[in-house]
Every structure is written in C-alpha cells, then in structure tokens.
C-alpha atoms as a PDB file:
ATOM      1  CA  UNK A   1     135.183  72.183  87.681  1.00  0.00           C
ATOM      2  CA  UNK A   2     136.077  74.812  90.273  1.00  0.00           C
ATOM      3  CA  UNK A   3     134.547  75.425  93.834  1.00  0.00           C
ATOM      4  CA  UNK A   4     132.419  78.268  92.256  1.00  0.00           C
ATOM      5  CA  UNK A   5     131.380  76.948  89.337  1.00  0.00           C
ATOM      6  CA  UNK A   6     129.955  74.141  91.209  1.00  0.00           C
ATOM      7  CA  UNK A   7     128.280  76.492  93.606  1.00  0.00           C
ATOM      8  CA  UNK A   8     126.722  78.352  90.355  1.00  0.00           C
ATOM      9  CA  UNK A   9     125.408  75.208  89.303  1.00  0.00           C
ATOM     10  CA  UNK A  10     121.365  74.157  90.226  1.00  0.00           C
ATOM     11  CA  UNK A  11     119.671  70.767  89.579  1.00  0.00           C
ATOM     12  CA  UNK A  12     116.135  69.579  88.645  1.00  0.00           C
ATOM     13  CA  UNK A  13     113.427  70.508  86.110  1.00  0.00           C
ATOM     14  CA  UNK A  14     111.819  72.364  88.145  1.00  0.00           C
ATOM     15  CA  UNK A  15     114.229  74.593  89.276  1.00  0.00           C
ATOM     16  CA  UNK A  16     116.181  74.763  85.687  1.00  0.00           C
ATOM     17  CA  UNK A  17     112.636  75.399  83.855  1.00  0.00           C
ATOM     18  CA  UNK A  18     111.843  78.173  86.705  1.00  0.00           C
ATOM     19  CA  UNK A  19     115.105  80.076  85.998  1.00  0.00           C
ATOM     20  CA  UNK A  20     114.285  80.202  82.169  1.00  0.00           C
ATOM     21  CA  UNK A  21     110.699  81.576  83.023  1.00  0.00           C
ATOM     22  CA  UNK A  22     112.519  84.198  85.454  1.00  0.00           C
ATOM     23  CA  UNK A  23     114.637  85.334  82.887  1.00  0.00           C
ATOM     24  CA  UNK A  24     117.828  84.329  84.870  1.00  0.00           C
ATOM     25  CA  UNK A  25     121.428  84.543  82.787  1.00  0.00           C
ATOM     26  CA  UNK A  26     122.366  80.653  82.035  1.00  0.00           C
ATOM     27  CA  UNK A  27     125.594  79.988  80.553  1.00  0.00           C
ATOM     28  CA  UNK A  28     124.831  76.457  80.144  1.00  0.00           C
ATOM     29  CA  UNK A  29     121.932  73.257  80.518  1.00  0.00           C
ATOM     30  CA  UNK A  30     123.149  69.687  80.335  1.00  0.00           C
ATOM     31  CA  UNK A  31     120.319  66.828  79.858  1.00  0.00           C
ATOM     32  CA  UNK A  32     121.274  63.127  80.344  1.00  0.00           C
ATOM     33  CA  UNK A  33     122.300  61.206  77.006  1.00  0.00           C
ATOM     34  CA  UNK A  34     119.097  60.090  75.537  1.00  0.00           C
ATOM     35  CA  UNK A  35     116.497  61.916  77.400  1.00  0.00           C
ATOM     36  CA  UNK A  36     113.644  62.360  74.973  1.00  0.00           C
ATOM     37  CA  UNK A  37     109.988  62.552  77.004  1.00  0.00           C
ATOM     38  CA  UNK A  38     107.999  65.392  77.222  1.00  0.00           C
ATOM     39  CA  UNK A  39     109.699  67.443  80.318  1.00  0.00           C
ATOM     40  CA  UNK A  40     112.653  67.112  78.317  1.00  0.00           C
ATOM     41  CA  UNK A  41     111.250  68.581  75.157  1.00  0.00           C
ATOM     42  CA  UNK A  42     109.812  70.690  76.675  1.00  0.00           C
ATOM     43  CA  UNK A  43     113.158  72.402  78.541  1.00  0.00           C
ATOM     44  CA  UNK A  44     114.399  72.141  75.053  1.00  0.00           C
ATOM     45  CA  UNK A  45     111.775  74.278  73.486  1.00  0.00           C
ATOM     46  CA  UNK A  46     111.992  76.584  76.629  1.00  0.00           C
ATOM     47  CA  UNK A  47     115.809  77.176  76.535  1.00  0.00           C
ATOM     48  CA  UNK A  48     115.878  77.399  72.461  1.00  0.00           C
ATOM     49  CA  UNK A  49     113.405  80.298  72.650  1.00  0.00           C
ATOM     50  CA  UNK A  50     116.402  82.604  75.387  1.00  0.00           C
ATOM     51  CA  UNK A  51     119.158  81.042  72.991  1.00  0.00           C
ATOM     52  CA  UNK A  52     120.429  78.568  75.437  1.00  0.00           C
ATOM     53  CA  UNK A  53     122.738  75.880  74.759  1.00  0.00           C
ATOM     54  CA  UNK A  54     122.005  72.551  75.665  1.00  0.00           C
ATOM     55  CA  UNK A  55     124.451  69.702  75.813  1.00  0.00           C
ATOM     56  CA  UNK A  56     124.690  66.017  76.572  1.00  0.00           C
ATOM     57  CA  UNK A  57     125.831  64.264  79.569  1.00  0.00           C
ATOM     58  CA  UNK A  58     125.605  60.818  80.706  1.00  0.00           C
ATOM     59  CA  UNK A  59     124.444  60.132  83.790  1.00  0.00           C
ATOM     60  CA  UNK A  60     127.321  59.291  86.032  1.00  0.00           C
ATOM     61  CA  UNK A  61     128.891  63.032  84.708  1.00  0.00           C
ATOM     62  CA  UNK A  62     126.349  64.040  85.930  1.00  0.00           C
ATOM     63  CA  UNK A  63     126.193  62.427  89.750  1.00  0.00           C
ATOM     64  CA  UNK A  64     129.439  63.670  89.572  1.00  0.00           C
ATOM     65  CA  UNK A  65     128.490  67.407  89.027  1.00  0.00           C
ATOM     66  CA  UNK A  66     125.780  67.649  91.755  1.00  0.00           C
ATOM     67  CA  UNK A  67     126.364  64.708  93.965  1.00  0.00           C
ATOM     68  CA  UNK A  68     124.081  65.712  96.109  1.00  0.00           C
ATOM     69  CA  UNK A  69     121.713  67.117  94.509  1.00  0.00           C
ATOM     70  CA  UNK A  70     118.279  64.660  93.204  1.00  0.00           C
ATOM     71  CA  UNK A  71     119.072  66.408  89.630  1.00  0.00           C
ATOM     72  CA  UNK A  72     116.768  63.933  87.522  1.00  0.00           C
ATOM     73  CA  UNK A  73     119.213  64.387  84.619  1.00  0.00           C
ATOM     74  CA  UNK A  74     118.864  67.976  84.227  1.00  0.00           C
ATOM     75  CA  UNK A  75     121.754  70.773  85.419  1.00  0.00           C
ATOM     76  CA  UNK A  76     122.335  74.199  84.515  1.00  0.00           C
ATOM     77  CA  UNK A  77     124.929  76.477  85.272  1.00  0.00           C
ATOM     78  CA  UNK A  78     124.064  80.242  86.076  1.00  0.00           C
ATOM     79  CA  UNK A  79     126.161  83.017  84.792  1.00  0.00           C
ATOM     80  CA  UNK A  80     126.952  85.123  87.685  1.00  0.00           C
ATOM     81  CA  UNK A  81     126.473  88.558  87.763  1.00  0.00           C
ATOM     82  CA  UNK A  82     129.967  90.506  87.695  1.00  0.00           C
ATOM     83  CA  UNK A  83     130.654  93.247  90.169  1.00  0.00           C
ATOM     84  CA  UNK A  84     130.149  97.300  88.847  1.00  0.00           C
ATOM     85  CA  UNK A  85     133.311  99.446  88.789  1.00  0.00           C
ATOM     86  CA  UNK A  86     133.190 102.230  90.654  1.00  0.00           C
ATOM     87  CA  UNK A  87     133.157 104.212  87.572  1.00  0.00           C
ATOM     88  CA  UNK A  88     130.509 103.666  86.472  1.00  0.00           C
ATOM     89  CA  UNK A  89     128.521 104.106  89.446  1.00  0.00           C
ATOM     90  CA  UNK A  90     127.366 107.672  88.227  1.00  0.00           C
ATOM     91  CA  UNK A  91     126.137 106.702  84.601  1.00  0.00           C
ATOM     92  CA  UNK A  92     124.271 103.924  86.323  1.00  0.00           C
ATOM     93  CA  UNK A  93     122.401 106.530  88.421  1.00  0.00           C
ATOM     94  CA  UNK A  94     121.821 108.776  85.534  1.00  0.00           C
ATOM     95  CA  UNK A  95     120.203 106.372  83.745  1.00  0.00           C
ATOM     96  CA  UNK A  96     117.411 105.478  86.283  1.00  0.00           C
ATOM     97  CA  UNK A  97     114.451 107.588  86.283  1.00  0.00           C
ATOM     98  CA  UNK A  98     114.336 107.860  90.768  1.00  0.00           C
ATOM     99  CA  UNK A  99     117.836 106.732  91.632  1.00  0.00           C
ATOM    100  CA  UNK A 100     118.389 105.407  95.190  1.00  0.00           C
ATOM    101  CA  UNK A 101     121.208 103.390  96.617  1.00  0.00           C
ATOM    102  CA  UNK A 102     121.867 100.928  99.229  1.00  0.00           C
ATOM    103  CA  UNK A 103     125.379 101.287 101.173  1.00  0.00           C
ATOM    104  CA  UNK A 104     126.757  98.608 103.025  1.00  0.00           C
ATOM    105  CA  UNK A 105     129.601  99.318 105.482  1.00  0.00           C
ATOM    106  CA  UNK A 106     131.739  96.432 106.198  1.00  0.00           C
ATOM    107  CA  UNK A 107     128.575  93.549 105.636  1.00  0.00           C
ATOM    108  CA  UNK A 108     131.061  90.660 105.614  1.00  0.00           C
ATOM    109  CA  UNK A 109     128.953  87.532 105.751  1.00  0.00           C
ATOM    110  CA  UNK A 110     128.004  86.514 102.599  1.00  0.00           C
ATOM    111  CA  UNK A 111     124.818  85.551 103.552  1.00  0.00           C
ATOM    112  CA  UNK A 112     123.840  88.669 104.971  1.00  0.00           C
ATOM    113  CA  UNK A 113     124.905  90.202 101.821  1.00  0.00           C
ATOM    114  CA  UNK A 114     122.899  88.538  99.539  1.00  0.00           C
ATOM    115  CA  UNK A 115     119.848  88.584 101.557  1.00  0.00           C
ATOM    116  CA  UNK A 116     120.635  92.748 101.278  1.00  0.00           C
ATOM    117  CA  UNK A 117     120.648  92.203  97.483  1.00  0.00           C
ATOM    118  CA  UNK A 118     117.773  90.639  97.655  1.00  0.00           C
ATOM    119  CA  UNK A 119     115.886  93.139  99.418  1.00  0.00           C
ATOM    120  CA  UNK A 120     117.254  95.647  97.732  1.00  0.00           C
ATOM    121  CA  UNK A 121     116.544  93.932  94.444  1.00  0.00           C
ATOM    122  CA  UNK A 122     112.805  94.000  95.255  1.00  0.00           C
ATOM    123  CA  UNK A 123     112.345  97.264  96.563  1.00  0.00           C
ATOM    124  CA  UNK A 124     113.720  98.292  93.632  1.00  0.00           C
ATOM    125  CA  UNK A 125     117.088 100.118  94.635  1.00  0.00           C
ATOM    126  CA  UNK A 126     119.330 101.370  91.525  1.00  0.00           C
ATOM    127  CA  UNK A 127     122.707 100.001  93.107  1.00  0.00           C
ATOM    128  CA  UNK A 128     124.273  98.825  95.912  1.00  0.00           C
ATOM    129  CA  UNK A 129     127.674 100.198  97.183  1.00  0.00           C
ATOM    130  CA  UNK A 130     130.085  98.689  99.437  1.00  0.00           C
ATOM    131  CA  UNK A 131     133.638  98.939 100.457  1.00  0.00           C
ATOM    132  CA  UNK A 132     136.241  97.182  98.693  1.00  0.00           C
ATOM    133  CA  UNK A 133     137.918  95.381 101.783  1.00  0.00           C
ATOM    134  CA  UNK A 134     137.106  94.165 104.586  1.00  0.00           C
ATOM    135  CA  UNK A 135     133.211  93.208 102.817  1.00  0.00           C
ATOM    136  CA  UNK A 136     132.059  90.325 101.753  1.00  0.00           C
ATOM    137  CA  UNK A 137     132.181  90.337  97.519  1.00  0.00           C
ATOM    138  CA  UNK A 138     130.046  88.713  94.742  1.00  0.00           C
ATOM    139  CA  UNK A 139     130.612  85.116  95.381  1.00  0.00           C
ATOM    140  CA  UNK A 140     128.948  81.727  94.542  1.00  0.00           C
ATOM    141  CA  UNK A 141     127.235  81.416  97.896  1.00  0.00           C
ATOM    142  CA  UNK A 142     126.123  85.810  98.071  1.00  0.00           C
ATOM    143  CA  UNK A 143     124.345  84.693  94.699  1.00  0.00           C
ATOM    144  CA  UNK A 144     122.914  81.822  95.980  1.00  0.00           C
ATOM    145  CA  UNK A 145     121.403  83.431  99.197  1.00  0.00           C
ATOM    146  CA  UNK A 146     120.754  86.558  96.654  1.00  0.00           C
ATOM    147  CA  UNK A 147     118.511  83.653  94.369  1.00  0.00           C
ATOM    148  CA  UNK A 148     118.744  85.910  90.818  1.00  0.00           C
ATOM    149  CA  UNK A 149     118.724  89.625  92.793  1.00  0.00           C
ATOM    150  CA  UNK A 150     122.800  90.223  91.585  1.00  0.00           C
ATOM    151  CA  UNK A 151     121.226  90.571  88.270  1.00  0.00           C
ATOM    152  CA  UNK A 152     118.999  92.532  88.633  1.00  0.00           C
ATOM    153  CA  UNK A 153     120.925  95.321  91.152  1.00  0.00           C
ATOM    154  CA  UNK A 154     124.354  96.552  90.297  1.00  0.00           C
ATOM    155  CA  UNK A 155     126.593  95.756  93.092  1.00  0.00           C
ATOM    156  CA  UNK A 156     129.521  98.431  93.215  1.00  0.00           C
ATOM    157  CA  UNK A 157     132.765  98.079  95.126  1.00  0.00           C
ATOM    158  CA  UNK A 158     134.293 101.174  96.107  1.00  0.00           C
ATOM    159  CA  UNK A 159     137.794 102.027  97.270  1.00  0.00           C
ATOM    160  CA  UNK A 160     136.760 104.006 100.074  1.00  0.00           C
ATOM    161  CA  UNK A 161     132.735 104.494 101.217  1.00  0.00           C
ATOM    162  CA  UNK A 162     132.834 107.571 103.126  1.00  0.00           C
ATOM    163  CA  UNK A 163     134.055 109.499 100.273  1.00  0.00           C
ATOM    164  CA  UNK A 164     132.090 107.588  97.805  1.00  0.00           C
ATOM    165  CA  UNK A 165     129.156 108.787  99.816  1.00  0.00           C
ATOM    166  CA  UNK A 166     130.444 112.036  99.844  1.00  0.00           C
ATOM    167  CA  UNK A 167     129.961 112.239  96.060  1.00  0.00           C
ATOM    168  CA  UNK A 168     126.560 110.995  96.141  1.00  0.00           C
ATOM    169  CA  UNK A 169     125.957 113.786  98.226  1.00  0.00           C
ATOM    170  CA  UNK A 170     127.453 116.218  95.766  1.00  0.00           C
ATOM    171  CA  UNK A 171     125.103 114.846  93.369  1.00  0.00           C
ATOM    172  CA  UNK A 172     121.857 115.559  95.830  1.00  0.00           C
ATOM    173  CA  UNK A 173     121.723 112.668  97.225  1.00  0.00           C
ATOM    174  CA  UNK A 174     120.911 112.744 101.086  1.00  0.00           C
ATOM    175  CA  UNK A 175     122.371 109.803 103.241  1.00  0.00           C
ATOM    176  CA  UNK A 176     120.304 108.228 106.053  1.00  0.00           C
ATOM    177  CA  UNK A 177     122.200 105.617 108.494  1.00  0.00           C
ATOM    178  CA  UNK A 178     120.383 103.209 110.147  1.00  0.00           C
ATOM    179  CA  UNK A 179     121.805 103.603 113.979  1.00  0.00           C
ATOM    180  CA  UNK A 180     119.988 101.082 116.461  1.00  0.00           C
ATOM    181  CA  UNK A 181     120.982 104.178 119.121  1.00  0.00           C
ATOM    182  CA  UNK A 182     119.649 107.222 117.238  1.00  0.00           C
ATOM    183  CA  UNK A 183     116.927 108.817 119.176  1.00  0.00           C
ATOM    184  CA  UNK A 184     114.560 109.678 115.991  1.00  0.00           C
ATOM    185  CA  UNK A 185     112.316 106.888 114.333  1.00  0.00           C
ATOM    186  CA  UNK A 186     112.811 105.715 110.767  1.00  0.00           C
ATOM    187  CA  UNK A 187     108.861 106.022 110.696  1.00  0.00           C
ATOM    188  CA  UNK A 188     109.192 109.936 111.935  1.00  0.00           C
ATOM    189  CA  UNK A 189     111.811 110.624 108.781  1.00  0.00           C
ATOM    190  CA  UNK A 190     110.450 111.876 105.528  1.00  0.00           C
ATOM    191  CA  UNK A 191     112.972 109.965 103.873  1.00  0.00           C
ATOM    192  CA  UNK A 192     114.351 112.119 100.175  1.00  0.00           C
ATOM    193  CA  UNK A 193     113.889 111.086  97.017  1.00  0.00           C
ATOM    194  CA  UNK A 194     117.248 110.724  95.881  1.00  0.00           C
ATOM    195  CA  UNK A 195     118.478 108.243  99.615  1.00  0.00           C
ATOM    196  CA  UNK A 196     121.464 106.795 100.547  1.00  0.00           C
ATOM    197  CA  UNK A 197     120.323 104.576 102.895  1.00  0.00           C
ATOM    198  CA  UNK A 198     123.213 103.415 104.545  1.00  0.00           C
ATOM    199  CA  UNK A 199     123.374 100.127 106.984  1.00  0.00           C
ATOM    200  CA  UNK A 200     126.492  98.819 109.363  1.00  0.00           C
ATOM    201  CA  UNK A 201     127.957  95.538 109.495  1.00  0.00           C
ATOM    202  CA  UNK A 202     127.424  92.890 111.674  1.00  0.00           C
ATOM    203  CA  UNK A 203     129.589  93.522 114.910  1.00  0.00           C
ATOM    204  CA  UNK A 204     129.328  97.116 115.489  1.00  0.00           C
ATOM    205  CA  UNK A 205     126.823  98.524 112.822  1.00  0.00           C
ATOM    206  CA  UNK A 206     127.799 101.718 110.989  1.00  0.00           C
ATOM    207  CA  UNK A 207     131.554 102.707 111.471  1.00  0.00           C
ATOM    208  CA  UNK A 208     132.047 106.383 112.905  1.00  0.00           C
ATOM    209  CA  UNK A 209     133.328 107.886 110.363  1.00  0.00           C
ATOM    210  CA  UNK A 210     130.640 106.681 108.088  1.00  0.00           C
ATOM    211  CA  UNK A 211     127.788 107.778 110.492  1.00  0.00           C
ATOM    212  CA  UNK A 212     129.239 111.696 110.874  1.00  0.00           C
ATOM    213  CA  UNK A 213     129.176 111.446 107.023  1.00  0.00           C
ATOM    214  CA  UNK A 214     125.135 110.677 106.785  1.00  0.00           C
ATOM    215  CA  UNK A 215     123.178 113.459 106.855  1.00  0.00           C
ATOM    216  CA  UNK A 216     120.651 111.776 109.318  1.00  0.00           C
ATOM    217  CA  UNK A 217     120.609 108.911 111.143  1.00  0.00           C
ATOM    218  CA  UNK A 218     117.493 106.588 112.405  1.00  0.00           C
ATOM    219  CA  UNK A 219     116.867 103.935 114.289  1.00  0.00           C
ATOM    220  CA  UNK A 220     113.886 100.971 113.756  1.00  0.00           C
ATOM    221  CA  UNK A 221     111.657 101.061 117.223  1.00  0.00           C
ATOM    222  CA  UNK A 222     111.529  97.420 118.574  1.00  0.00           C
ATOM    223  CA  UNK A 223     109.548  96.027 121.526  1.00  0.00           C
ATOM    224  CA  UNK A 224     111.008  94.469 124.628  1.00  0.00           C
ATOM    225  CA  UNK A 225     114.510  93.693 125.436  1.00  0.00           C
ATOM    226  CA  UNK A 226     115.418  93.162 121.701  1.00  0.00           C
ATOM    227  CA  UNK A 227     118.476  95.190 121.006  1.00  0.00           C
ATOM    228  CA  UNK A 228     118.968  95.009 117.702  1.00  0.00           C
ATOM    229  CA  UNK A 229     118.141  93.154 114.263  1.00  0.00           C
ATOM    230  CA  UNK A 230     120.167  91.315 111.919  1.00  0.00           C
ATOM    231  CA  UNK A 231     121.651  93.542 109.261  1.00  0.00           C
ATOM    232  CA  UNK A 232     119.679  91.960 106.610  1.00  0.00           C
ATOM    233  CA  UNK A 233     116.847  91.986 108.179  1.00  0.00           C
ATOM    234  CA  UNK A 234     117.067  95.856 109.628  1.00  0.00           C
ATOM    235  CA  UNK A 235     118.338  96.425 106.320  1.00  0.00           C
ATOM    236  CA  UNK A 236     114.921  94.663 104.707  1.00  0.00           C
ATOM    237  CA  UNK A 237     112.623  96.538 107.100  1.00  0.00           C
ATOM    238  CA  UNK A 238     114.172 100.042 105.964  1.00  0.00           C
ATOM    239  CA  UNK A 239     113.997  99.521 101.938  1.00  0.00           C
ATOM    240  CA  UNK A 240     110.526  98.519 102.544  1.00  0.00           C
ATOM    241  CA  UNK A 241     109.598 101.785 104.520  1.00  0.00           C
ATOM    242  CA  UNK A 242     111.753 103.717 101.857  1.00  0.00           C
ATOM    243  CA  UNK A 243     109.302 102.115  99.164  1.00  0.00           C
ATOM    244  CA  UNK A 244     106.456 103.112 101.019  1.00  0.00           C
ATOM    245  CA  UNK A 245     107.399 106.765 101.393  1.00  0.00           C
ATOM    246  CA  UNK A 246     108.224 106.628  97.778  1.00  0.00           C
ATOM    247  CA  UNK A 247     105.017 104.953  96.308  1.00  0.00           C
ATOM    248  CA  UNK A 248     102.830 107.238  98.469  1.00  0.00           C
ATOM    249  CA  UNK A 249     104.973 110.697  97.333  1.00  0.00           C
ATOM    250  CA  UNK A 250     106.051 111.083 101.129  1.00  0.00           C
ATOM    251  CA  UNK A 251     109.690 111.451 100.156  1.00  0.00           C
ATOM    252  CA  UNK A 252     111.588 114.899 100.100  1.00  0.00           C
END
C-alpha cells in the first residue's frame, strides 16, 4: 500500500459509519474476518444501501493497515477527489446558478490549503483556482485537513493565475484581493455577485502581478499589534463576509 493510500485510509465505526451518512466517495470498507454483532450489521446494511463493497480482513492485516490507529476491526479507504482541468473551469461556472471562485496564489502548505477548501466548501464557492507550480496540490494530507470539502468544491490548477483571472474577468467576473496593506475595509466593499476573491500565500500574500490584476483590493481591520492572519484563516473570514453580502442581496 502506498504513502497516500494509507493517508486516504480512516479507522473506527464511528468515523467509517459517519462518512457513509455524509455521503463521502469510499472506494473500499474492510471488516475483521468473522465480525457478525450488531455495529457490524449494521455498517453492512449502511454501505449496501451507497453500493459499497465490503471485504474481509483478519485482524493482524489490519494492525498492519492503520497501526496506529484504535480501528476496532473496521477501515475504509476514501476515494479522493481528482483535481479539475483547467478546461473545464468555464462549463463548471456555467453550470452553477451564482458562480463565485476562490483563487489561491502560491498557498503552498497543504494544510493551509485544505483548511481554504474547507471554507470555501461551506460558504458555498463554485471552484477554487490555483497555480500549477509552486502551490501545494490535492494530496492525502490537503484532503485530510479538507475532511470531505475536495468533493464537494472543484479544485482547478491553472498554468498561469493572472491570466486565468483575466478570463474570469472577461466573463464578468470582478476580482477582489485580500491585501493586509490596502487602505479600504473588506466590510466597506459591496462585494459583486459574480467575485473572484483572491488570497496570497503564506510569506508575502498576493504576488504583484496578481494584485494589479484584481480589480479591488481589501484588507480585514484587526485590533492591536496583530499584523496579519493566517491565510486560511483571512481566507475563512472573507468567504464568510462574501456569504453574508450574498444572502442579504448586498452584492453588486
């Protein structure tokens, strides 16, 4: 089994039963040999109903699978989402009723990125762009920070993010880049309807290039000496106020 497929795997019947009630993609459930009480049944009847396969493992296979994981005999493995290609980025738009998107420029932690997913994911964004290089990708440990939100967001790689904003913007989309030194307030902005909101990576925040390319750019107000926030985090706080805007009819 390879380092990823490992990392894709979860343990328990808690958290195996909790991924079949969220509807998450599972390529696979193994039960130990023999297991036959109720929890067990149960799983059974649970992953029957989404048409997933169940197999048998003894017990030591299974040690051996998650050895460090208190998997009480049950393990499934996760199908991770698969990234978007870039050319498809514009059918996935047209096919949401509000379309907004997330950029990322240069997010290369993996953790921040799938704490961004996640966010994203629940504020309901339509897709996530980020560059090709130099950016942290789809990987075992982005979905496990992401916990289910790379299925339910299309994350799109893109050879170059300036110009793939550019397009968006040919579309009528309107770009907004969250700049920790911009002198107007992301609670000032009537943020559009069709957004870019576009966030920098962890060193230096949005490249310069990118930030002449967004039509605006705000920064989040903060109290005392505190210079800046996490890019998840600022990244989490901005969705959120996009939402807002857009549940109350704010937006432009």
């Amino acid at each position: 089994m390879t380092d990823t497929q490992q990392q894709s795997l979860i343990g328990g019947f808690h958290a195996v039963m909790s991924a079949l009630e969220k509807q998450r993609a599972l390529e696979c459930i193994w039960l130990a040999s023999g297991r036959r009480d109720g929890r067990a049944e149960a799983l059974r009847q649970a992953a029957g109903a989404r048409g997933v396969a169940i197999a048998s493992a003894d017990m030591s296979a299974l040690d051996a699978m998650l050895p460090e994981v208190r998997h009480q005999g049950c393990i499934a493995q996760l199908a991770l989402a698969r990234e978007q290609r870039e050319s498809d980025l514009p059918q996935l738009l047209a096919q949401a009723e509000r379309p907004w998107v997330l950029a990322l420029d240069q997010v290369q932690d993996p953790h921040n990125l799938g704490a961004c997913l996640r966010s994203a994911a629940a504020a309901g964004v339509t897709a996530v762009i980020a560059p090709r290089k130099r950016a942290a990708g789809l990987t075992a440990a982005v979905h496990k920070v992401a916990a289910g939100a790379a299925e339910r967001v299309a994350f799109v790689p893109v050879t170059n993010l300036t110009r793939a904003i550019a397009r968006l913007q040919e579309e009528g989309f309107w770009a907004v880049g969250l700049d920790g030194g911009a002198e107007r307030s992301l609670y000032d902005e009537a943020l559009p309807e069709r957004l870019v909101l576009v966030a920098g990576g962890e060193e230096k925040g949005i490249r310069e290039l990118t930030a002449r390319q967004c039509d605006a750019l705000v920064s989040i107000p903060m109290a005392g000496d505190v210079e800046s926030l996490n890019v998840s985090v600022a990244t989490g706080v901005a969705l959120f106020e996009a939402r807002r805007q857009r549940q109350a009819g704010i937006t432009t």
